[in-house]
C-alpha atoms as a PDB file:
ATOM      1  CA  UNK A   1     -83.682 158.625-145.751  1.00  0.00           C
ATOM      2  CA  UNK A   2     -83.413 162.406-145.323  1.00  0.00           C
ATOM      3  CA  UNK A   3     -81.740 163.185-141.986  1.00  0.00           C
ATOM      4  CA  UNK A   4     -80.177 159.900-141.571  1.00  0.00           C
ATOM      5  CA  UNK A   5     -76.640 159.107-142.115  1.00  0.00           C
ATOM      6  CA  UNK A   6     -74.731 155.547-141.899  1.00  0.00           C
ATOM      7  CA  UNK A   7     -71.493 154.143-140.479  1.00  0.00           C
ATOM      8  CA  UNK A   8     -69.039 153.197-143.189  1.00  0.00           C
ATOM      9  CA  UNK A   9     -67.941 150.448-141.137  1.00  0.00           C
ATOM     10  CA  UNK A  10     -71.614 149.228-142.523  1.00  0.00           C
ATOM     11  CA  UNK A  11     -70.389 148.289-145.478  1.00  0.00           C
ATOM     12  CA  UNK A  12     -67.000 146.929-144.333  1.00  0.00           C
ATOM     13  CA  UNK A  13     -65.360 145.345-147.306  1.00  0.00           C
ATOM     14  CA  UNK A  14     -67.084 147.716-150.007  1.00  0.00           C
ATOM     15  CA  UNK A  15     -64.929 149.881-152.108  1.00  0.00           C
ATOM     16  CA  UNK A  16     -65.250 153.794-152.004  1.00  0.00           C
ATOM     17  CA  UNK A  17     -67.392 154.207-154.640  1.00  0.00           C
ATOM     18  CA  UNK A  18     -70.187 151.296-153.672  1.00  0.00           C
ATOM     19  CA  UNK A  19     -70.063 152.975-150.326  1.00  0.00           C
ATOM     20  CA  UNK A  20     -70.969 156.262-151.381  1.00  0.00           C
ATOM     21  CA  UNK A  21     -73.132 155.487-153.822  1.00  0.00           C
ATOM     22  CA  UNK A  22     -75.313 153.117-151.846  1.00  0.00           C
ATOM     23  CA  UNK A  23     -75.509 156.116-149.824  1.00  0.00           C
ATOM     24  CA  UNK A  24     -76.814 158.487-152.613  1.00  0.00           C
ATOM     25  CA  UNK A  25     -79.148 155.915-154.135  1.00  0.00           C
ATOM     26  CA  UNK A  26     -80.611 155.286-150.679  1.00  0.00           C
ATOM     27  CA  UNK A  27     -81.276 158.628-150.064  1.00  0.00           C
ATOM     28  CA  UNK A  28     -78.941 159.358-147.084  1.00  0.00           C
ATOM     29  CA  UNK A  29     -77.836 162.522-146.309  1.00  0.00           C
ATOM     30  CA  UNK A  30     -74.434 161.234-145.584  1.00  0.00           C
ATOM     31  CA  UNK A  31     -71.642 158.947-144.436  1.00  0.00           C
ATOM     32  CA  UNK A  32     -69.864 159.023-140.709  1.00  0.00           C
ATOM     33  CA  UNK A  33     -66.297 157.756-142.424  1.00  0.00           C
ATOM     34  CA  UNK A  34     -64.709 155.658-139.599  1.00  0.00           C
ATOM     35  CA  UNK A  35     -60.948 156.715-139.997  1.00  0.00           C
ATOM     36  CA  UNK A  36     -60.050 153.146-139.152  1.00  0.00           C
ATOM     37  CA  UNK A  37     -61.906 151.580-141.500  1.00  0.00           C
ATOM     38  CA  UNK A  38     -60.529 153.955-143.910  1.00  0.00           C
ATOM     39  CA  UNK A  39     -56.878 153.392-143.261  1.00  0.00           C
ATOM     40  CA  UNK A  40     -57.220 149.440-142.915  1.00  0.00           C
ATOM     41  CA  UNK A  41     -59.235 148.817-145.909  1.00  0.00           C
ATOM     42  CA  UNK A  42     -57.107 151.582-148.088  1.00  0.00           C
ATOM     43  CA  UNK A  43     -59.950 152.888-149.023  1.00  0.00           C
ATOM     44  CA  UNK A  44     -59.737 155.770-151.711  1.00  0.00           C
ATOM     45  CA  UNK A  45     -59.847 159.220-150.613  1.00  0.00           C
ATOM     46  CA  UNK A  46     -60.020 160.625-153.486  1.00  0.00           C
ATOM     47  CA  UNK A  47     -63.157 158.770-154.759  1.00  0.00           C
ATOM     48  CA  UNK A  48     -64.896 159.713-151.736  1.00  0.00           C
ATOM     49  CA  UNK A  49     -64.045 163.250-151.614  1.00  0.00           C
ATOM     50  CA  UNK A  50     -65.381 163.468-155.529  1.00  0.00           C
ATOM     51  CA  UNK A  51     -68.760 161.837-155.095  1.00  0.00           C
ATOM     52  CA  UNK A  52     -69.032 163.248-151.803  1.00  0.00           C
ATOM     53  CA  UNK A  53     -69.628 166.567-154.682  1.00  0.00           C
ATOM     54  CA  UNK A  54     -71.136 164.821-157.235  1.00  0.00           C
ATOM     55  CA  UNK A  55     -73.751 163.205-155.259  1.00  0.00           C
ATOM     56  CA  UNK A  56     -74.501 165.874-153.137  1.00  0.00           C
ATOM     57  CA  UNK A  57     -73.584 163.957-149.765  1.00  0.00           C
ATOM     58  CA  UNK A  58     -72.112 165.044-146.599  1.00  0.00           C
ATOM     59  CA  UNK A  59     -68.998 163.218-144.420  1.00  0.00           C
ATOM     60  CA  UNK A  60     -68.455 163.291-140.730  1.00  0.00           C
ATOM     61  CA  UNK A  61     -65.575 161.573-139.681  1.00  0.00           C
ATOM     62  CA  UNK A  62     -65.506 159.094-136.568  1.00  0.00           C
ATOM     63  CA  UNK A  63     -62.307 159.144-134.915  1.00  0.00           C
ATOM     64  CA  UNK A  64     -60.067 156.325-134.604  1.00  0.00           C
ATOM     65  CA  UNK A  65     -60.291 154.560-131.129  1.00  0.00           C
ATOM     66  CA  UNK A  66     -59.702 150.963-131.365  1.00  0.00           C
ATOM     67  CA  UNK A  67     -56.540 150.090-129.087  1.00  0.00           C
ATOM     68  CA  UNK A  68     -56.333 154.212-127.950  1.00  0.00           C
ATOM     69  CA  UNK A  69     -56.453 155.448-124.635  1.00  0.00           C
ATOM     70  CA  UNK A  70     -55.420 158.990-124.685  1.00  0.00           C
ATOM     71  CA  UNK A  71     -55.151 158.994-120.625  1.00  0.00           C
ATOM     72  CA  UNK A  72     -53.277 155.470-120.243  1.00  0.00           C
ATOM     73  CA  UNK A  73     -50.856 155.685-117.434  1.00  0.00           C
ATOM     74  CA  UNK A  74     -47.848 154.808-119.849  1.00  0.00           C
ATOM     75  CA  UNK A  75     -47.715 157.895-121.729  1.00  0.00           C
ATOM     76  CA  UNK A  76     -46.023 156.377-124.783  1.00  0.00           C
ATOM     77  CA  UNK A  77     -49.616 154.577-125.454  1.00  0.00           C
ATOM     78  CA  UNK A  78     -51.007 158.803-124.623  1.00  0.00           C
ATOM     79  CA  UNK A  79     -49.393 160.356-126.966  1.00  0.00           C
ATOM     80  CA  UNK A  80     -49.795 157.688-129.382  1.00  0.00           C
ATOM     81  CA  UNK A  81     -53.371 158.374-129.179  1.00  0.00           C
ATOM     82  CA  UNK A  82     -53.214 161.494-129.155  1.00  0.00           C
ATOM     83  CA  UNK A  83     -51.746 161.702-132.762  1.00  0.00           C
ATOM     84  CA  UNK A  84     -53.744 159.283-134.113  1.00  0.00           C
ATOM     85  CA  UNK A  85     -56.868 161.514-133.104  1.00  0.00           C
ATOM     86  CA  UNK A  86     -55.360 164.107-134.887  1.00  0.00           C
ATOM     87  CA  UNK A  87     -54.548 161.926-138.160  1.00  0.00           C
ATOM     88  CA  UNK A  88     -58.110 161.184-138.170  1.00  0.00           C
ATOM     89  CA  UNK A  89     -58.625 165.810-137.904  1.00  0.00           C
ATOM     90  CA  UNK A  90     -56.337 165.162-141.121  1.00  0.00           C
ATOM     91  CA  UNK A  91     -58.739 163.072-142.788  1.00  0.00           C
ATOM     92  CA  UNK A  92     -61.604 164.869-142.486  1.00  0.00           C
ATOM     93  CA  UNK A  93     -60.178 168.098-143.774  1.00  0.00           C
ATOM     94  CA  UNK A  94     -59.010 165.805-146.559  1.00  0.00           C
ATOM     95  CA  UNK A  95     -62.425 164.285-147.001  1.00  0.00           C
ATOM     96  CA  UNK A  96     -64.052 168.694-146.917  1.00  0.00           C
ATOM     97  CA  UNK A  97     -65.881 166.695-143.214  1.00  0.00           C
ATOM     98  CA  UNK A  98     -66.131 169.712-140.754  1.00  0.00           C
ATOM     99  CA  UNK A  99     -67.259 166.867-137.970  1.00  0.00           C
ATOM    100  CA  UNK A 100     -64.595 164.167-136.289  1.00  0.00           C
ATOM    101  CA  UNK A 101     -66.715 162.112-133.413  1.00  0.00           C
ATOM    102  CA  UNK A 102     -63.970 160.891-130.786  1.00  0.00           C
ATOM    103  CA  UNK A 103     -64.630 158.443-127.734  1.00  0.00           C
ATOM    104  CA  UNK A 104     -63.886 159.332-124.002  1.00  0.00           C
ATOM    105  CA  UNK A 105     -60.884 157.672-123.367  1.00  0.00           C
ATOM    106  CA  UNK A 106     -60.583 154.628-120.414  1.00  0.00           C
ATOM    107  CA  UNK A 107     -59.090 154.356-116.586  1.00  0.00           C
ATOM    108  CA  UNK A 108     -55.719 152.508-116.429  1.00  0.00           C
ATOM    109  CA  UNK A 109     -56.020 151.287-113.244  1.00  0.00           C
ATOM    110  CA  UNK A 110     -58.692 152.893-111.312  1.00  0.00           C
ATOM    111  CA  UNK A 111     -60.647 155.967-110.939  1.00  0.00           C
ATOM    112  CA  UNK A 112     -59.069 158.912-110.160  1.00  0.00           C
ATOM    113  CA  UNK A 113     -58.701 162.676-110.881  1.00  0.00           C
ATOM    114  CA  UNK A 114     -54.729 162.121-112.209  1.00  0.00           C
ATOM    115  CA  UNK A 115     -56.315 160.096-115.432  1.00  0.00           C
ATOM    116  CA  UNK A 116     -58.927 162.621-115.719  1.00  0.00           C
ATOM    117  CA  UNK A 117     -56.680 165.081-115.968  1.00  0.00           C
ATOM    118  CA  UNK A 118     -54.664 163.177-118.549  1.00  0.00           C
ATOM    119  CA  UNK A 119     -57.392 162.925-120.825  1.00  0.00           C
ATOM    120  CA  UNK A 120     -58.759 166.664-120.070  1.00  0.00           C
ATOM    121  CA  UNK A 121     -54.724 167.744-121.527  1.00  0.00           C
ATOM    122  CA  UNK A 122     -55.002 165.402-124.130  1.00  0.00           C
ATOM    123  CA  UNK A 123     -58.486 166.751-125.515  1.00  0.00           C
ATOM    124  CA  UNK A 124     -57.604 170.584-124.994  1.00  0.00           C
ATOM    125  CA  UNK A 125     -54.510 169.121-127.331  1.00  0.00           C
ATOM    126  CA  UNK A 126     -56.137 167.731-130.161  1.00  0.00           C
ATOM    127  CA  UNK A 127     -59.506 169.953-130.102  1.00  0.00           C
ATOM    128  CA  UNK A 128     -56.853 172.904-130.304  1.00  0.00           C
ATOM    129  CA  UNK A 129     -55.447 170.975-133.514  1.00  0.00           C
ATOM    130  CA  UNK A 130     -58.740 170.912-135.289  1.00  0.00           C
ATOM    131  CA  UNK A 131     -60.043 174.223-134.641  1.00  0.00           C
ATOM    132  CA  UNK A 132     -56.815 175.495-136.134  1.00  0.00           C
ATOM    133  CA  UNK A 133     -58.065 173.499-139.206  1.00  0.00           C
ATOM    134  CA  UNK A 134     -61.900 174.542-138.954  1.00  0.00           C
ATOM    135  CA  UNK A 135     -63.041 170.909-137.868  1.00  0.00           C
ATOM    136  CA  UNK A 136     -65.805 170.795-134.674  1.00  0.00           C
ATOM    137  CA  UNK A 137     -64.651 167.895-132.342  1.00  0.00           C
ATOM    138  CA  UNK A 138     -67.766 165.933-131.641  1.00  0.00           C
ATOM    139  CA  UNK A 139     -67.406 163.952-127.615  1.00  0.00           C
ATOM    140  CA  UNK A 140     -69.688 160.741-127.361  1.00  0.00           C
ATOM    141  CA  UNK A 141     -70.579 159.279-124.069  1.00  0.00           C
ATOM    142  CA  UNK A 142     -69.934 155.810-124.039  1.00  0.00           C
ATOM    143  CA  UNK A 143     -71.763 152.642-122.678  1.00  0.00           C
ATOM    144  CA  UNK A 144     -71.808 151.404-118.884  1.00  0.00           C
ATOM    145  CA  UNK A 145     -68.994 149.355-118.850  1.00  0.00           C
ATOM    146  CA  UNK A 146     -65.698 149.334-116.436  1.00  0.00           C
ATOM    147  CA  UNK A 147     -63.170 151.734-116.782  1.00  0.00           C
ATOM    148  CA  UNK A 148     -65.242 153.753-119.628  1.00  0.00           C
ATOM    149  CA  UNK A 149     -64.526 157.478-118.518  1.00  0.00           C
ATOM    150  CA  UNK A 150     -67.698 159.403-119.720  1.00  0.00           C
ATOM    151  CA  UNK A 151     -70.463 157.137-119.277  1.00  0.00           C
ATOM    152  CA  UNK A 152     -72.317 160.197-118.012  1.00  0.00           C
ATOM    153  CA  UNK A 153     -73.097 163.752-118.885  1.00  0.00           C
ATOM    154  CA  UNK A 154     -70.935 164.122-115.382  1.00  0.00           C
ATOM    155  CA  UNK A 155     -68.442 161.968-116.007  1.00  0.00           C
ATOM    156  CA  UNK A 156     -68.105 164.061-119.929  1.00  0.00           C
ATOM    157  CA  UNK A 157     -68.141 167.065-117.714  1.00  0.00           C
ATOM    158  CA  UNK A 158     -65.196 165.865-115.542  1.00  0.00           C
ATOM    159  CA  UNK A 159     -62.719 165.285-118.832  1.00  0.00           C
ATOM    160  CA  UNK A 160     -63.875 168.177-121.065  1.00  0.00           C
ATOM    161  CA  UNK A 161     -63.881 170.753-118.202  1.00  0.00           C
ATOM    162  CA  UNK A 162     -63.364 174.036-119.533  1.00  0.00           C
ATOM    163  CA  UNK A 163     -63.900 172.858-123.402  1.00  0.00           C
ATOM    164  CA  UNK A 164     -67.305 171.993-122.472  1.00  0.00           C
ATOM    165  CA  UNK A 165     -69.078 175.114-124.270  1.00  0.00           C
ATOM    166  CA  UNK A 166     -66.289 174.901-127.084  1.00  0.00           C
ATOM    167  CA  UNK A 167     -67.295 171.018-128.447  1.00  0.00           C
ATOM    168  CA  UNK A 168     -70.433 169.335-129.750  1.00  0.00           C
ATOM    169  CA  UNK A 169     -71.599 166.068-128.495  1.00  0.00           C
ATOM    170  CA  UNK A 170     -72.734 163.107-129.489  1.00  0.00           C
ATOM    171  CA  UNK A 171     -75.451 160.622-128.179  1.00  0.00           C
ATOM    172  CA  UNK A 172     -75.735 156.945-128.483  1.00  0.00           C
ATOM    173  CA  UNK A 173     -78.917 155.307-128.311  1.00  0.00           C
ATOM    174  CA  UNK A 174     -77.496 151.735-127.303  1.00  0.00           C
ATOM    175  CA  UNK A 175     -74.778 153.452-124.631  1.00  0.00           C
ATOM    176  CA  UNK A 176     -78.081 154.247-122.977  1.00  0.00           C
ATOM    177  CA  UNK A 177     -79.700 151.770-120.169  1.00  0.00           C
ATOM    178  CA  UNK A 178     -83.245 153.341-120.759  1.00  0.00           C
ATOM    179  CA  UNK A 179     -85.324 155.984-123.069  1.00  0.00           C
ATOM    180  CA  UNK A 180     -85.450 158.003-120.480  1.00  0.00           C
ATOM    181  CA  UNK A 181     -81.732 158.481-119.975  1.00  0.00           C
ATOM    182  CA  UNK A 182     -80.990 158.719-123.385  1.00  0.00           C
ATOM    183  CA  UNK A 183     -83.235 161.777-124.042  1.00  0.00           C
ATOM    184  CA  UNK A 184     -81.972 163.326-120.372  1.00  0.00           C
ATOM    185  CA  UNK A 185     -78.487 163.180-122.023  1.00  0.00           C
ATOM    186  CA  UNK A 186     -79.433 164.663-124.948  1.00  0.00           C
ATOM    187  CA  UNK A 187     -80.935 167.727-122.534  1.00  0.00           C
ATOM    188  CA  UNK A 188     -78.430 168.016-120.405  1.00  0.00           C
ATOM    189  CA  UNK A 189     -75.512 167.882-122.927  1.00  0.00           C
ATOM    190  CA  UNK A 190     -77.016 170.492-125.150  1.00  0.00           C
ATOM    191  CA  UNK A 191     -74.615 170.807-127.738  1.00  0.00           C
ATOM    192  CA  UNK A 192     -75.522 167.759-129.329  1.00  0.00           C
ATOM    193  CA  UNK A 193     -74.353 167.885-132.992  1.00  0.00           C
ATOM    194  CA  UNK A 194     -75.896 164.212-133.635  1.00  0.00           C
ATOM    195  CA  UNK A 195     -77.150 160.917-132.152  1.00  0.00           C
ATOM    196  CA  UNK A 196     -75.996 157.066-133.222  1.00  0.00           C
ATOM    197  CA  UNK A 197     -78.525 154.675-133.729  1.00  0.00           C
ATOM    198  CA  UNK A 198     -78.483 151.464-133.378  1.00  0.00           C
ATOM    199  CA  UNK A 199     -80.921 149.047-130.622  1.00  0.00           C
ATOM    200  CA  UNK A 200     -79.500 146.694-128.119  1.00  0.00           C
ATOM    201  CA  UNK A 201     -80.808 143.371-126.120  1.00  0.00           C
ATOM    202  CA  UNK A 202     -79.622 143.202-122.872  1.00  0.00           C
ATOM    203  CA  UNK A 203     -75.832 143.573-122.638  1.00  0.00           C
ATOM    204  CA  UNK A 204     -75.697 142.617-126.098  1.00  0.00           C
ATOM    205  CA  UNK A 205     -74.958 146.380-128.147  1.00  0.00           C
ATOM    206  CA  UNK A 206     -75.401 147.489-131.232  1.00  0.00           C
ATOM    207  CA  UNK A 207     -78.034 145.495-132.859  1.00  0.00           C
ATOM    208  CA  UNK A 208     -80.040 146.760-135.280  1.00  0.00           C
ATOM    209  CA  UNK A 209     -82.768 149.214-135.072  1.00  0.00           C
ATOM    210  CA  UNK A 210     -85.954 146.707-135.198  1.00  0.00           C
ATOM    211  CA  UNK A 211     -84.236 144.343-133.262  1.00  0.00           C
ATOM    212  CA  UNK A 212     -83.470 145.345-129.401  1.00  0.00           C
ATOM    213  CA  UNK A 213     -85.029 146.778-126.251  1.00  0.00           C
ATOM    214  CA  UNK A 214     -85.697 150.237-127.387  1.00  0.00           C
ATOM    215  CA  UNK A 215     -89.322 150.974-129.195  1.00  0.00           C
ATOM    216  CA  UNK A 216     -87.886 153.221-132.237  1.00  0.00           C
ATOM    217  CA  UNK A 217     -91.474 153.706-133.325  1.00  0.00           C
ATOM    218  CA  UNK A 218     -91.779 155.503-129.963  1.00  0.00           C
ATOM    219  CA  UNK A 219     -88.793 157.148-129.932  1.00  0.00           C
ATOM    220  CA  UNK A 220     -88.548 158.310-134.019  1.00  0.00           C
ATOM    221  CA  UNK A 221     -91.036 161.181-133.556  1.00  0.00           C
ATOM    222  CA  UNK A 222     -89.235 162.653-130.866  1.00  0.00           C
ATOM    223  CA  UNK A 223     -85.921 162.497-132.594  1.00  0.00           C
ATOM    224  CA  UNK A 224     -87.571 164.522-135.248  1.00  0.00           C
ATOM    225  CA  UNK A 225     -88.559 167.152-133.447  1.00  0.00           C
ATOM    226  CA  UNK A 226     -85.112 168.296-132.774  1.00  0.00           C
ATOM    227  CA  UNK A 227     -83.778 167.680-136.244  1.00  0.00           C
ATOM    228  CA  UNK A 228     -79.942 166.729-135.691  1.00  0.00           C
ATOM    229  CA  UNK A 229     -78.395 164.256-137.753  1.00  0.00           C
ATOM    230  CA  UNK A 230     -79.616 160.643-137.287  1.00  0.00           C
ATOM    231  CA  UNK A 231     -76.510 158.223-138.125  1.00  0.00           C
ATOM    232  CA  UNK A 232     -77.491 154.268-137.741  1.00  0.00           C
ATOM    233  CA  UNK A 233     -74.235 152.362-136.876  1.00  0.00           C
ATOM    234  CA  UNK A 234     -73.279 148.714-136.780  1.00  0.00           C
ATOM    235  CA  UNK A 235     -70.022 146.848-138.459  1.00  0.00           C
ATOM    236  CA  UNK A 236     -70.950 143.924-141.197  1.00  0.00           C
ATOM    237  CA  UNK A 237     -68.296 142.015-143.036  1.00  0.00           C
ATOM    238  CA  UNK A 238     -69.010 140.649-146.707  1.00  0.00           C
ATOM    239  CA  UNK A 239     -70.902 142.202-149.607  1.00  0.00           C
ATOM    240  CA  UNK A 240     -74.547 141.228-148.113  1.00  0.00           C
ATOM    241  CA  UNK A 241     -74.838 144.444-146.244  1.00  0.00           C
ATOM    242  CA  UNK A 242     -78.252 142.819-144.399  1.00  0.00           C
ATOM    243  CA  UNK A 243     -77.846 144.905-141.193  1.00  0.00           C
ATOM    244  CA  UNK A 244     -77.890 148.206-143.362  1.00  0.00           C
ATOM    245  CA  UNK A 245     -80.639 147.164-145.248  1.00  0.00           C
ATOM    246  CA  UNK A 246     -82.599 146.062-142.828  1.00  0.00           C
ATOM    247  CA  UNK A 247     -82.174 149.723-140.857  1.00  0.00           C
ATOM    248  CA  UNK A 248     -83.266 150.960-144.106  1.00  0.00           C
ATOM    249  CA  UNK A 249     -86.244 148.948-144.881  1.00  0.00           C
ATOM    250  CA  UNK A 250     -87.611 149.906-141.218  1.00  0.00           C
ATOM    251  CA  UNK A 251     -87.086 153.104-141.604  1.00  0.00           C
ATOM    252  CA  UNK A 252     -88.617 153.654-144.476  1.00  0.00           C
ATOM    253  CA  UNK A 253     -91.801 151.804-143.006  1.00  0.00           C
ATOM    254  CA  UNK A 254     -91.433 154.183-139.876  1.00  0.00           C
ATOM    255  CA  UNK A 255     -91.647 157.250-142.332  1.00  0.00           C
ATOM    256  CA  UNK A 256     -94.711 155.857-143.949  1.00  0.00           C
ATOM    257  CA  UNK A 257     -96.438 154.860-141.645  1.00  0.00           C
ATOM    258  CA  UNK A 258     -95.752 158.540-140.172  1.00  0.00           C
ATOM    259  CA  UNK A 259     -96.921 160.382-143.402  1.00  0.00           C
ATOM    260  CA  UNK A 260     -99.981 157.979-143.649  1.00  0.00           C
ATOM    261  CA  UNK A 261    -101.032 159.546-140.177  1.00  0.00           C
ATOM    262  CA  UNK A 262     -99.757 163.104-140.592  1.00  0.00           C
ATOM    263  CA  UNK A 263    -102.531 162.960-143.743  1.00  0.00           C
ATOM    264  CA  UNK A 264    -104.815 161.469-142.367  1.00  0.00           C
ATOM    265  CA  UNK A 265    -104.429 164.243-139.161  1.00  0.00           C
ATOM    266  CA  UNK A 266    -105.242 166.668-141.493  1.00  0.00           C
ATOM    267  CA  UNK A 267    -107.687 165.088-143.510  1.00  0.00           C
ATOM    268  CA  UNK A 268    -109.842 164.978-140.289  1.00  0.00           C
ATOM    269  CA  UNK A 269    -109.250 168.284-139.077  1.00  0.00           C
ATOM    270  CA  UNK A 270    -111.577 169.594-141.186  1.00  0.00           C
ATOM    271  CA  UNK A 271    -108.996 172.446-143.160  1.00  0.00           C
ATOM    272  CA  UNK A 272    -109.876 173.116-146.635  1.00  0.00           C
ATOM    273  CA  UNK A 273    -106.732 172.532-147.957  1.00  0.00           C
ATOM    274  CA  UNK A 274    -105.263 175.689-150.169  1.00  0.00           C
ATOM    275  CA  UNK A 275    -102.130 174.532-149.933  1.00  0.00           C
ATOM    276  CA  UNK A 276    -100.502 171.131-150.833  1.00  0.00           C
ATOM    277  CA  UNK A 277     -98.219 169.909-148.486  1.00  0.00           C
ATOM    278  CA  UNK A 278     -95.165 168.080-148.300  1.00  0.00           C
ATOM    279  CA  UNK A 279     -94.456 164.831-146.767  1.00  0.00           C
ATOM    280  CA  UNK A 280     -90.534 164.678-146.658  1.00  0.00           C
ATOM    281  CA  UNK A 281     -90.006 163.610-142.581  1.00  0.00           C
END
């Protein structure tokens, strides 16, 4: 699974340990450690920060954003936010993460340039937090839904204003409507530190890879090609972890199948062959 990563929230009800080392035996280059899911299911830092070492793996850290909204009109609820943004900036320097991903934030009421300019002050505050603590702030556009705030490359543009050359970004295959848009985004954004995969059908988000709208066959080799971190999300209850092993089992088919014709590519072309290569995508 080299150059894929997985949401902890995954494995929801898995200790630190299982978590990380389902990771490492699965090949995975890392874990994006929801902050929520840390915090609610106590998981242990500690643990996680030692086999993150011993195991060789790498953390980002997903900001939390569950009932947040760091532009809400009642500015109690903002500045609420806001600190809980930067508890999850604590974590990941905890955790040795040099990544937090963070959501856009909502519209109260309506759209308008006042909220925007909320949440533009309330980013320039916490990505002023983390860079003081050498952690990359990591903006994800969001799905098409009301009152989301950066739905767009635009619409990021509007609330990051000034910051926009100073953060990373990060794209979400099922926030997309098509392909096409989700690779334009990518483009256009071009600070992209990583994408989140999952598939979707219809309105329905966040299914797994196999399972959706969206070809991943089609779209895999073009991912490759610009060689950013890969991180396959979802949220699973229990100790069954199917969704997570189901991403895995089609990927590793997808990287197969992709070996199996990048031999037999060269096979064909006639080349001698002085070399032996390596099959690792």
């Amino acid at each position: 699974m080299k150059g894929f990563y997985f949401s902890s929230t995954l494995m929801w009800d898995a200790d630190a340990e299982t978590l990380m080392r389902t990771a490492a035996e699965n090949g995975f280059d890392g874990i994006e450690m929801w902050a929520q899911h840390a915090e609610t299911k106590k998981l242990d830092l500690e643990t996680i920060h030692r086999l993150k070492k011993e195991l060789g793996l790498n953390i980002v850290v997903h900001a939390k954003s569950w009932d947040l909204n760091y532009a809400a009109l009642n500015d109690a609820v903002r500045r609420a936010s806001v600190e809980e943004i930067k508890s999850s900036v604590d974590l990941a320097v905890e955790l040795g993460a040099d990544e937090v991903t963070v959501h856009p934030p909502r519209y109260t009421l309506k759209e308008d340039e006042t909220a925007r300019d909320r949440a533009y002050e309330s980013i320039r505050e916490f990505y002023g937090y983390a860079k003081e603590r050498g952690v990359d702030i990591s903006m994800e556009i969001m799905e098409h839904i009301p009152k989301e705030m950066a739905t767009t490359p635009d619409g990021m543009f509007g609330i990051v204003r000034d910051l926009r050359g100073k953060l990373t970004y990060t794209i979400d295959l099922a926030h997309s409507l098509t392909e096409e848009e989700f690779f334009e985004n990518i483009r256009i954004m071009g600070r992209v530190s990583k994408v989140h995969l999952t598939n979707k059908k219809g309105t329905k988000l966040h299914t797994p890879i196999p399972d959706g709208d969206f070809d991943f066959e089609e779209i895999y080799p073009r991912l490759l090609a610009y060689g950013f971190p890969m991180v396959i999300e979802g949220y699973e209850e229990g100790d069954r972890y199917e969704a997570l092993t189901e991403n895995i089992q089609y990927i590793q088919t997808l990287k197969e199948k992709r070996n199996e014709e990048i031999k037999r590519t060269f096979n064909n072309s006639g080349y001698p062959g002085t070399y032996r290569l390596q099959f690792q995508q």
